[in-house]
C-alpha atoms as a PDB file:
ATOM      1  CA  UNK A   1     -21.560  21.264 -18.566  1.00  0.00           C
ATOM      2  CA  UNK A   2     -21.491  19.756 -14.840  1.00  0.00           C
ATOM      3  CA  UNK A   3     -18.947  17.058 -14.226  1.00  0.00           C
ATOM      4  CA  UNK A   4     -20.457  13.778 -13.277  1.00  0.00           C
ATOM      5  CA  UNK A   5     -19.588  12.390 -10.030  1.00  0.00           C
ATOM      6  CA  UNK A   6     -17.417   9.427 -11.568  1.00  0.00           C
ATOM      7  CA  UNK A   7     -15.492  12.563 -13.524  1.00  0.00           C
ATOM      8  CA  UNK A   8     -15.416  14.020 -10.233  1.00  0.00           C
ATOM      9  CA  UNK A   9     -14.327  11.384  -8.192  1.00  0.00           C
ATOM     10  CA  UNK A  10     -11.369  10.432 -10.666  1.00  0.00           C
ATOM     11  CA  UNK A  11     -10.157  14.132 -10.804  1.00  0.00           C
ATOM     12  CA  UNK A  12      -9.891  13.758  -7.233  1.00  0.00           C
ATOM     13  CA  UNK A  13      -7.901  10.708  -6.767  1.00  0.00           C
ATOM     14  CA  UNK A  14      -5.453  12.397  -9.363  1.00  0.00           C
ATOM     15  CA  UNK A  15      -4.933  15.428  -7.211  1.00  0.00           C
ATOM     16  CA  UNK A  16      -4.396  13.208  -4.380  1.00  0.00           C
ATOM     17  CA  UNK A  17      -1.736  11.164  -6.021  1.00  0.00           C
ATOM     18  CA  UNK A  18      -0.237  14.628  -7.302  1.00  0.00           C
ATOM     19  CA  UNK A  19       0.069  15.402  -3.733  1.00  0.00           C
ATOM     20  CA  UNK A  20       1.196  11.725  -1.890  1.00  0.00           C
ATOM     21  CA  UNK A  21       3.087  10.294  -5.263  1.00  0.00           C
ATOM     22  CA  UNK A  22       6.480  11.641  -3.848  1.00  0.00           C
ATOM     23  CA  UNK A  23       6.091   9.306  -0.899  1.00  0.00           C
ATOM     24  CA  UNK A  24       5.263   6.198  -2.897  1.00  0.00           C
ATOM     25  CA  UNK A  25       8.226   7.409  -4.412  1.00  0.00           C
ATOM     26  CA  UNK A  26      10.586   7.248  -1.492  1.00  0.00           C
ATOM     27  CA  UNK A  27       9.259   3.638  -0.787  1.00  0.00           C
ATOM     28  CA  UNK A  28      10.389   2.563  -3.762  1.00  0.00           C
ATOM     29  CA  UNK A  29      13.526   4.353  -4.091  1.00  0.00           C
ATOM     30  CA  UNK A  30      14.886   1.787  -0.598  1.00  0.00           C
ATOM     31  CA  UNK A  31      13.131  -0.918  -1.819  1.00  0.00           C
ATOM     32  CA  UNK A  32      14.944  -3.828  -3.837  1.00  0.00           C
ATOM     33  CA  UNK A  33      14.114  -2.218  -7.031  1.00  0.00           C
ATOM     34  CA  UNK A  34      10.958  -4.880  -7.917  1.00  0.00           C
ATOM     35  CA  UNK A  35       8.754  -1.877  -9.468  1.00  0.00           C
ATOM     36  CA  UNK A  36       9.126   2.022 -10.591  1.00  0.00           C
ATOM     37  CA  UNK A  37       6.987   4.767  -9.756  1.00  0.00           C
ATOM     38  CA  UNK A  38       5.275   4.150 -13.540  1.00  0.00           C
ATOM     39  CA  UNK A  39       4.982   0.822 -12.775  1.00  0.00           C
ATOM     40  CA  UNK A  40       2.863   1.399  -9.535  1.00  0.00           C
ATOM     41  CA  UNK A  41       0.938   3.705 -11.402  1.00  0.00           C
ATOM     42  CA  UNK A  42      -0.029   1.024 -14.284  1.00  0.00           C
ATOM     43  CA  UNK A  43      -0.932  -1.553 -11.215  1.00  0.00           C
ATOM     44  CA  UNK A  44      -3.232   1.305 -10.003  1.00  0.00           C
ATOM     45  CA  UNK A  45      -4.359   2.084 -13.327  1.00  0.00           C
ATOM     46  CA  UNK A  46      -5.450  -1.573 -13.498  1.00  0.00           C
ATOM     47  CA  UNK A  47      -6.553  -1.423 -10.316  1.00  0.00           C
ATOM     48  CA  UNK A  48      -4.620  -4.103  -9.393  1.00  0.00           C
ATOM     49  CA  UNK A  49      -3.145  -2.121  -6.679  1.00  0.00           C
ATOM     50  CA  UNK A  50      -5.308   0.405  -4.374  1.00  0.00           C
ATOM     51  CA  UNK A  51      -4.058   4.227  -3.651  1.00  0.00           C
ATOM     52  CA  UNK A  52      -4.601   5.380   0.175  1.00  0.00           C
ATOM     53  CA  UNK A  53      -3.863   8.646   0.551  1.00  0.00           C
ATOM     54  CA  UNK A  54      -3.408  10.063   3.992  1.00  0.00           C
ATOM     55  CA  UNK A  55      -2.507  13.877   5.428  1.00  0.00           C
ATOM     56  CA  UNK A  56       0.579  13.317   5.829  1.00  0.00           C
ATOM     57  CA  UNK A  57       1.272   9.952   4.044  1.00  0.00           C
ATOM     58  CA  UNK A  58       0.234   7.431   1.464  1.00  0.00           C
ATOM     59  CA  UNK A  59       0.177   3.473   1.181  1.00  0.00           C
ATOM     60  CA  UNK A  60      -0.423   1.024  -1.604  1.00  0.00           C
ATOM     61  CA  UNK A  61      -2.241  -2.050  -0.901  1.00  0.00           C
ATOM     62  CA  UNK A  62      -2.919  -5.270  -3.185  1.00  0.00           C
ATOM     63  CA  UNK A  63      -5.550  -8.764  -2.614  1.00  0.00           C
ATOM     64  CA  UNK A  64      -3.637 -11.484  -3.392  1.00  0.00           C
ATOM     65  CA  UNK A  65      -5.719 -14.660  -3.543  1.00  0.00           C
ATOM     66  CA  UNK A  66      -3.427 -17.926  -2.731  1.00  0.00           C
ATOM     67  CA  UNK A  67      -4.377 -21.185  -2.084  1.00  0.00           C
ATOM     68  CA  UNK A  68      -5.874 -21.027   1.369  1.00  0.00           C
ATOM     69  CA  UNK A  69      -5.625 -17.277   1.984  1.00  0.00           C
ATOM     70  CA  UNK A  70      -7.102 -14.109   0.533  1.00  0.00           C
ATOM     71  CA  UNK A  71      -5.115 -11.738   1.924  1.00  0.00           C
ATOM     72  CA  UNK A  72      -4.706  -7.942   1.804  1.00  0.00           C
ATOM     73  CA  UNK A  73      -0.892  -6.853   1.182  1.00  0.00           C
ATOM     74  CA  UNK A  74       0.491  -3.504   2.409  1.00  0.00           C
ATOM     75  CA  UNK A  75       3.006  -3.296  -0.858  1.00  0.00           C
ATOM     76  CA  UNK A  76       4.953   0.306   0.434  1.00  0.00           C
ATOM     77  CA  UNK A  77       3.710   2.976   2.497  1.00  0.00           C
ATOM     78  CA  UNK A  78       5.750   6.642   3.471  1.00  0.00           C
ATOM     79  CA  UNK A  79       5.282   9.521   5.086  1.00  0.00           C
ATOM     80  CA  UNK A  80       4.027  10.152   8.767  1.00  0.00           C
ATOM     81  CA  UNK A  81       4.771   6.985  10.839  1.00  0.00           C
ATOM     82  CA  UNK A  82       2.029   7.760  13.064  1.00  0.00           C
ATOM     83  CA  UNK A  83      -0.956   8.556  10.235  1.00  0.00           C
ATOM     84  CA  UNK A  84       0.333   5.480   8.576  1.00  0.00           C
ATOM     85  CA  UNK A  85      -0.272   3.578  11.690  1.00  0.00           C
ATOM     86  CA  UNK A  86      -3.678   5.001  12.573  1.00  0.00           C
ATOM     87  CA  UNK A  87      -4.452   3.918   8.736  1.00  0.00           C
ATOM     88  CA  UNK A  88      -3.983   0.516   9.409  1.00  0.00           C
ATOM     89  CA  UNK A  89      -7.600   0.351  11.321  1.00  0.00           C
ATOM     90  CA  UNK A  90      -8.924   1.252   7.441  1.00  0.00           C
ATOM     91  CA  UNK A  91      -6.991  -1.151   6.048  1.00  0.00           C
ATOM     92  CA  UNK A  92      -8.233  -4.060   8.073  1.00  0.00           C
ATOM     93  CA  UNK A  93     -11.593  -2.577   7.577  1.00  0.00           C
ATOM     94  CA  UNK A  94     -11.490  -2.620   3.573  1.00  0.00           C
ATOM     95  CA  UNK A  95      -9.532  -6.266   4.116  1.00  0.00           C
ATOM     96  CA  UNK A  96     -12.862  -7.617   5.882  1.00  0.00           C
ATOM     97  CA  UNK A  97     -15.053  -6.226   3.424  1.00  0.00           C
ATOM     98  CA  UNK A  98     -13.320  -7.778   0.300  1.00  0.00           C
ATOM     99  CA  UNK A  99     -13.437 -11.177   2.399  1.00  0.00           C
ATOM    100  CA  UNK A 100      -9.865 -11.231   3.302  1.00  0.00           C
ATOM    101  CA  UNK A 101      -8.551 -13.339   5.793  1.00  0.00           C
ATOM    102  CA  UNK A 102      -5.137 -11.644   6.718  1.00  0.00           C
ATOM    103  CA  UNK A 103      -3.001  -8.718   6.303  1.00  0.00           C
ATOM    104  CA  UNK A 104       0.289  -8.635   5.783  1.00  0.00           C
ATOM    105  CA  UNK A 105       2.897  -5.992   5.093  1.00  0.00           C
ATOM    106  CA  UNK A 106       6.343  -5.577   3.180  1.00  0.00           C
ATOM    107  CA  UNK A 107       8.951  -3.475   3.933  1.00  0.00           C
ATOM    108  CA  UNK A 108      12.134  -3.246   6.161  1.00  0.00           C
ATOM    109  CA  UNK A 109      12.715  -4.911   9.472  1.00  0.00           C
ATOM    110  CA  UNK A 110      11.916  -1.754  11.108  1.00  0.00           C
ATOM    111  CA  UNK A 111       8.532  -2.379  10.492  1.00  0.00           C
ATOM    112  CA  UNK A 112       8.978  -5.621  12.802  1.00  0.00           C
ATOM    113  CA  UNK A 113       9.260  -2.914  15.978  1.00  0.00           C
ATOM    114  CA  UNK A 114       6.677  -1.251  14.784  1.00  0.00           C
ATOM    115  CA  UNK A 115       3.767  -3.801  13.599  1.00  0.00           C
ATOM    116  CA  UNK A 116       4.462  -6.108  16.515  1.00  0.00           C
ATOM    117  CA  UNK A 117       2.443  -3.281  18.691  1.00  0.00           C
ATOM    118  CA  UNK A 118      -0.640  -3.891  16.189  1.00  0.00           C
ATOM    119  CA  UNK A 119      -1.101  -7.610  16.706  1.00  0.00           C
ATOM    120  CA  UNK A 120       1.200  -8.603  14.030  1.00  0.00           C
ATOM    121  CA  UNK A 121       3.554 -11.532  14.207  1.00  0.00           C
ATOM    122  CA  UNK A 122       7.213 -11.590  12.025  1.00  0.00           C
ATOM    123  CA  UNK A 123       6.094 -14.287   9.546  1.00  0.00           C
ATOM    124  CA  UNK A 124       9.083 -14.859   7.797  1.00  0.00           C
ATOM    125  CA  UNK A 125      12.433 -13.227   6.265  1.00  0.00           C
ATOM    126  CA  UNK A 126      12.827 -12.593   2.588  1.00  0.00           C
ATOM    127  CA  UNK A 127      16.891 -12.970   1.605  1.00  0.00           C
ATOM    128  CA  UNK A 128      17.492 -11.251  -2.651  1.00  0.00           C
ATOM    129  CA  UNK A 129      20.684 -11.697  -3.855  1.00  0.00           C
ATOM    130  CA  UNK A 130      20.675 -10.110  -7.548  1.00  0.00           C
ATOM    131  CA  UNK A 131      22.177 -12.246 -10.353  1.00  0.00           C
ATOM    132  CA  UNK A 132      23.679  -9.726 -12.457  1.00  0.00           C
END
């Protein structure tokens, strides 16, 4: 019996998380603890969040509708600096297509040094105290 190409397709993007899940992984593990690894997986299940695998690296992205913006959020990316940066063009790309308006991107202030080189501006800081 021949797999059909959705089959195919979705045994696919398995592999490929099999492969890049460890660096979603270390996103999360020096982030502020908002989400596990099962969680992302449950937002991707949903499709609420969108996989992007790379060589070398992976990202997660989500469309966030607000008021006056759609805009496409980078949630965590890891891996190869340098892959993840040349996968921003793709980013933007899908962004446009689903009508988006703006990207943005979370993450450390590293990613100030870094992002500032693609056109981006530092829109604001994010202070999280936790309360127990």
């Amino acid at each position: 019996m021949e797999q059909s190409a959705v089959e195919g397709a979705a045994v696919t993007a398995l592999s490929e998380w099999a492969r890049c899940r460890h660096w979603i992984q270390a996103a999360i593990d020096i982030s502020l603890g908002f989400e596990t690894i099962e969680d992302v997986e449950q937002l991707l299940a949903d499709r609420t969040y969108q996989f992007w695998a790379g060589k070398r690296s992976a990202a997660i992205t989500e469309i966030v509708q607000f008021k006056r913006a759609k805009v496409l959020i980078v949630r965590m990316a890891g891996g190869n600096l340098n892959e993840l940066i040349e996968m921003e063009k793709s980013f933007c790309q899908f962004a446009c297509a689903m009508g988006c308006t703006k990207i943005m991107g979370e993450g450390r202030r590293g990613w100030e040094r870094v992002s500032e080189h693609m056109g981006y501006r530092f829109g604001y800081v994010v202070a999280v105290k936790d309360l127990r």
